[in-house]
Protein backbone atom coordinates (compact mmCIF):
# COMPACT_ATOMS: atom_id res chain seq x y z
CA UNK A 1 -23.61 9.81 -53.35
CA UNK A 2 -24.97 11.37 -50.04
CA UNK A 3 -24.92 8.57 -48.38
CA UNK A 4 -21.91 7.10 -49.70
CA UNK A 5 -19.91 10.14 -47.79
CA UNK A 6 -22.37 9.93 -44.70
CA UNK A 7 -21.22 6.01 -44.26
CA UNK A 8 -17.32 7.03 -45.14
CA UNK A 9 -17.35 10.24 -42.77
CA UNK A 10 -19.14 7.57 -39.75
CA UNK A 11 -16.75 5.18 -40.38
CA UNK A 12 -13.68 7.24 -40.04
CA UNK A 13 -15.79 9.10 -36.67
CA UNK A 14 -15.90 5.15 -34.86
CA UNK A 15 -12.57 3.79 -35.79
CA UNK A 16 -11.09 5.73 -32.78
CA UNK A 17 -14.12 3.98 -30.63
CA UNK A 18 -12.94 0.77 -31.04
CA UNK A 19 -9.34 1.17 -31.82
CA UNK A 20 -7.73 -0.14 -28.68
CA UNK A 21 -6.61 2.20 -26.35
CA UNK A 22 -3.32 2.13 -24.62
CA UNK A 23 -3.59 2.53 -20.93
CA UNK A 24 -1.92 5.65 -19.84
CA UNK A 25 -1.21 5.95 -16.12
CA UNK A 26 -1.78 9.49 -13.57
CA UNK A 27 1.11 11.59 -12.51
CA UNK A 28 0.62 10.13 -8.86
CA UNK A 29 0.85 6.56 -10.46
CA UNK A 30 3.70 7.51 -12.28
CA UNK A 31 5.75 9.26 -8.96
CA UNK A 32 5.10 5.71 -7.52
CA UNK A 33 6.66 3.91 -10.34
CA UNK A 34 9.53 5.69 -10.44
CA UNK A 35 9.66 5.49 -6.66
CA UNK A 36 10.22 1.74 -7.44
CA UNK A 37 12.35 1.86 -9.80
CA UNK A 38 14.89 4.60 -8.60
CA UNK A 39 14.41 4.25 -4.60
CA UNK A 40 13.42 0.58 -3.88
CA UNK A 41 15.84 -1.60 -1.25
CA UNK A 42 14.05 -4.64 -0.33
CA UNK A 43 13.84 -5.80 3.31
CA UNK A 44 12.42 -8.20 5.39
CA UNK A 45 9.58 -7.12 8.10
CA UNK A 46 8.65 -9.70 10.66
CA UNK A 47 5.14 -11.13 11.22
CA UNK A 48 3.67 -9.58 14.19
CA UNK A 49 4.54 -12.61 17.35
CA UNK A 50 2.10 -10.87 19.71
CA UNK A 51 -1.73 -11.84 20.10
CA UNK A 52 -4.11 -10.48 17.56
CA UNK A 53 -7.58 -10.06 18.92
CA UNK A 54 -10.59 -9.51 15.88
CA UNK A 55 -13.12 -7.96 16.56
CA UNK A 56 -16.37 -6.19 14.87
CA UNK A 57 -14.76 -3.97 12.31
CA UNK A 58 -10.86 -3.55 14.42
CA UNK A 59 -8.07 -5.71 14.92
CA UNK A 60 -6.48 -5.43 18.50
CA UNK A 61 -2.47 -5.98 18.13
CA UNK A 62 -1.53 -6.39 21.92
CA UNK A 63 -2.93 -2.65 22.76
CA UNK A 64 -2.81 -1.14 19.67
CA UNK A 65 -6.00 -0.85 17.37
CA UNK A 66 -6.43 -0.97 13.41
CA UNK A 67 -9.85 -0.06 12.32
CA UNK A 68 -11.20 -1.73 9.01
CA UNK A 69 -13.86 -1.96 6.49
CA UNK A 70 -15.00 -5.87 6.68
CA UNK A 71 -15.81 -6.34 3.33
CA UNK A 72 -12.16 -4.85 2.68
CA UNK A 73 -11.57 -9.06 2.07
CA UNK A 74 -7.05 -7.59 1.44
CA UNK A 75 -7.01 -5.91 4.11
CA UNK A 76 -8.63 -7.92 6.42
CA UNK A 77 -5.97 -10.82 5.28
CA UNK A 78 -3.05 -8.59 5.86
CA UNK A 79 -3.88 -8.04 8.99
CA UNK A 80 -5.35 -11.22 10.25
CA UNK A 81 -1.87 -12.43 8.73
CA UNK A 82 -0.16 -10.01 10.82
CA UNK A 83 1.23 -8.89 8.23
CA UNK A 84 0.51 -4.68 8.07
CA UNK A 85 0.55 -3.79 12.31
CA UNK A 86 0.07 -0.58 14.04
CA UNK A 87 4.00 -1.23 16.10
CA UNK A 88 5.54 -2.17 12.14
CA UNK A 89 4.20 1.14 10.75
CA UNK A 90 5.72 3.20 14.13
CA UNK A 91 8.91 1.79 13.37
CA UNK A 92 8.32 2.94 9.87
CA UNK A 93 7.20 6.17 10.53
CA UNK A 94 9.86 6.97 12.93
CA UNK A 95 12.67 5.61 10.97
CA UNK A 96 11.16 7.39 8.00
CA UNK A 97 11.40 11.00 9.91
CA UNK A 98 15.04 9.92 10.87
CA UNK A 99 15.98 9.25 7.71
CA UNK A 100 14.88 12.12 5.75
CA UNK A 101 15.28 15.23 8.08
CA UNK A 102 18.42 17.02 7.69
CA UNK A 103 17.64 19.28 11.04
CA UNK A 104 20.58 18.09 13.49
CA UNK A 105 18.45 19.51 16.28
CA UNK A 106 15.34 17.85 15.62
CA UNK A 107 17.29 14.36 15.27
CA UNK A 108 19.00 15.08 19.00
CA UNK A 109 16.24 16.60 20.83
CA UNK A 110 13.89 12.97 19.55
CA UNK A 111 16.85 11.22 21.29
CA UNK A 112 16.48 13.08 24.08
CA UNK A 113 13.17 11.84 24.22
CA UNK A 114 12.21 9.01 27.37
CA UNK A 115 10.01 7.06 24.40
CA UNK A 116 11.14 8.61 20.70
CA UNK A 117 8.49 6.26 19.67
CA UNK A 118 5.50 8.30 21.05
CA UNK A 119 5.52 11.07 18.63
CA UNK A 120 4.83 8.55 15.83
CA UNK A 121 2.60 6.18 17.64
CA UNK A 122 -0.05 4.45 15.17
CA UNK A 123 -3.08 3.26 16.89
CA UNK A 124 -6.52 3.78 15.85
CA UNK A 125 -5.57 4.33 12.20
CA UNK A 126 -8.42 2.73 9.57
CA UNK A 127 -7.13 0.90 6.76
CA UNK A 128 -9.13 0.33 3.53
CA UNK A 129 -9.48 -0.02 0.20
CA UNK A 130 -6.38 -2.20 -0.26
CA UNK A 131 -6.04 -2.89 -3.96
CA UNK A 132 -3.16 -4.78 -6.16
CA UNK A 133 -1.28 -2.66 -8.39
CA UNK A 134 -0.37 -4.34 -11.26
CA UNK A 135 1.09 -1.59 -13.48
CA UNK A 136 4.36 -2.08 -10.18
CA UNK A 137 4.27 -6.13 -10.19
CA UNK A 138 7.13 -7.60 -11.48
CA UNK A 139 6.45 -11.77 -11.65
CA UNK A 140 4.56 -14.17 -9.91
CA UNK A 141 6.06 -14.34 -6.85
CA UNK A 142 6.06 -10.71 -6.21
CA UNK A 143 2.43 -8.71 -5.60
CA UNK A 144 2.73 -4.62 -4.47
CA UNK A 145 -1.00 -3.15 -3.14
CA UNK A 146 -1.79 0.20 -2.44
CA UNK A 147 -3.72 0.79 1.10
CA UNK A 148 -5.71 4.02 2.08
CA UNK A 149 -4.83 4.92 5.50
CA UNK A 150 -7.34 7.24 7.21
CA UNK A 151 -5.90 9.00 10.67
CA UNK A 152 -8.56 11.02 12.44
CA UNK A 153 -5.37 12.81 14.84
CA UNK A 154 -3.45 14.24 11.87
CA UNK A 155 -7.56 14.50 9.60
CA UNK A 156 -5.49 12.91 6.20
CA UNK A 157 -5.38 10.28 4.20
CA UNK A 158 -1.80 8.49 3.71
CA UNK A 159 -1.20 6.03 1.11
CA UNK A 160 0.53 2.91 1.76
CA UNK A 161 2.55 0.82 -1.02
CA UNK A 162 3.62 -2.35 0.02
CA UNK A 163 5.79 -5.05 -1.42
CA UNK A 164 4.67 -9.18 -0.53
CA UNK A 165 7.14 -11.90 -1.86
CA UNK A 166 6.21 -15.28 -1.94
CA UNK A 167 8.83 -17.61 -3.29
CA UNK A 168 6.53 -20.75 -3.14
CA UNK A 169 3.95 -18.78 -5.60
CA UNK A 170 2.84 -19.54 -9.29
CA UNK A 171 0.50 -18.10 -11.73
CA UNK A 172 -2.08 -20.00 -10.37
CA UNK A 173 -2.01 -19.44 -6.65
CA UNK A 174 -5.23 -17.73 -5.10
CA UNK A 175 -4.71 -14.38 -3.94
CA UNK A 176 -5.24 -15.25 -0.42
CA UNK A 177 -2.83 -18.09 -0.43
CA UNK A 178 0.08 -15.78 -1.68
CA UNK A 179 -1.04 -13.97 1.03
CA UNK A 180 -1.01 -16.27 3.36
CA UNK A 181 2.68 -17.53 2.54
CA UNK A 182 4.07 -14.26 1.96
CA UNK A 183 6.50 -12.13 3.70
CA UNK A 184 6.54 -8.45 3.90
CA UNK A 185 9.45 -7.16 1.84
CA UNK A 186 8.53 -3.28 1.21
CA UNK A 187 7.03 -0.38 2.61
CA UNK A 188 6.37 2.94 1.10
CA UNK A 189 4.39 5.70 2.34
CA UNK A 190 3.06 8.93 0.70
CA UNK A 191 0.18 11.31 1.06
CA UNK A 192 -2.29 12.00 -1.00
């Protein structure tokens, strides 16, 4: 009888071990998802046209410097690709500011400004662990990543979401040849 009620009182203890387990996502993961779903416009960022220069662990965009972790294999596509830039994220960052500060003066003393673009210049920024969230991926043509972004000026780490579309994609193509094809259609920035 013992062990009759040891085996039943075991059994019931491990059916929650290997019951399957739904995946529950973080607050931060679910801020982002809702980001997408309430605040998404897509858009269309250009490849960078100027010369990209690799070298040991940067990328040179004309004179503007990423810094990355080489066996980082996303990242190092995005921005062999010219896909992710130091000038793209500038433009982001600036029009980002402009769009979400209410402070009249702020807005008309920046267009004072000889270059408005200084205050948010990006260069020597270090991107890395670039990862594909799946949880915000809608089909197969469509692939979002997440991308640490490590600036020694400001000593924080931003976090990049970005949208690729690939209309030529399947179920079957490689990772780096959605890549490859793809277009930039998002950008969303948030710190962490």
């Amino acid at each position: 009888m013992k062990s009759l009620l040891s085996l039943s009182l075991c059994l019931l203890l491990s059916v929650n071990a290997f019951s399957q387990k739904k995946e529950t996502m973080s607050t931060k993961d679910k801020a982002v998802a809702e980001h997408f779903k309430n605040d998404y416009k897509k858009k269309n960022y250009k490849r960078f046209d100027g010369k990209i220069t690799e070298k040991d662990k940067l990328f040179q965009f004309d004179d503007k410097v990423i810094y990355y972790d080489k066996t980082d294999k996303i990242t190092t596509l995005l921005l062999k690709e010219g896909l992710i830039y130091p000038q793209l994220l500038t433009d982001y960052q600036m029009q980002k500011f402009l769009d979400e500060t209410e402070d009249k003066t702020q807005k008309r003393f920046l267009k004072l400004q000889k270059d408005p673009k200084a205050g948010f210049d990006v260069n020597g920024i270090k991107l890395n662990n670039t990862t594909e969230v799946s949880f915000l991926n809608a089909n197969s043509h469509v692939k979002r990543f997440k991308i640490q972004c490590r600036d020694n000026r400001i000593s924080s780490t931003l976090t990049y979401f970005i949208e690729l579309t690939n209309k030529e994609a399947n179920d079957k193509t490689s990772l780096e040849d959605f890549i490859k094809g793809a277009k930039l259609t998002y950008v969303y920035q948030r710190p962490e």
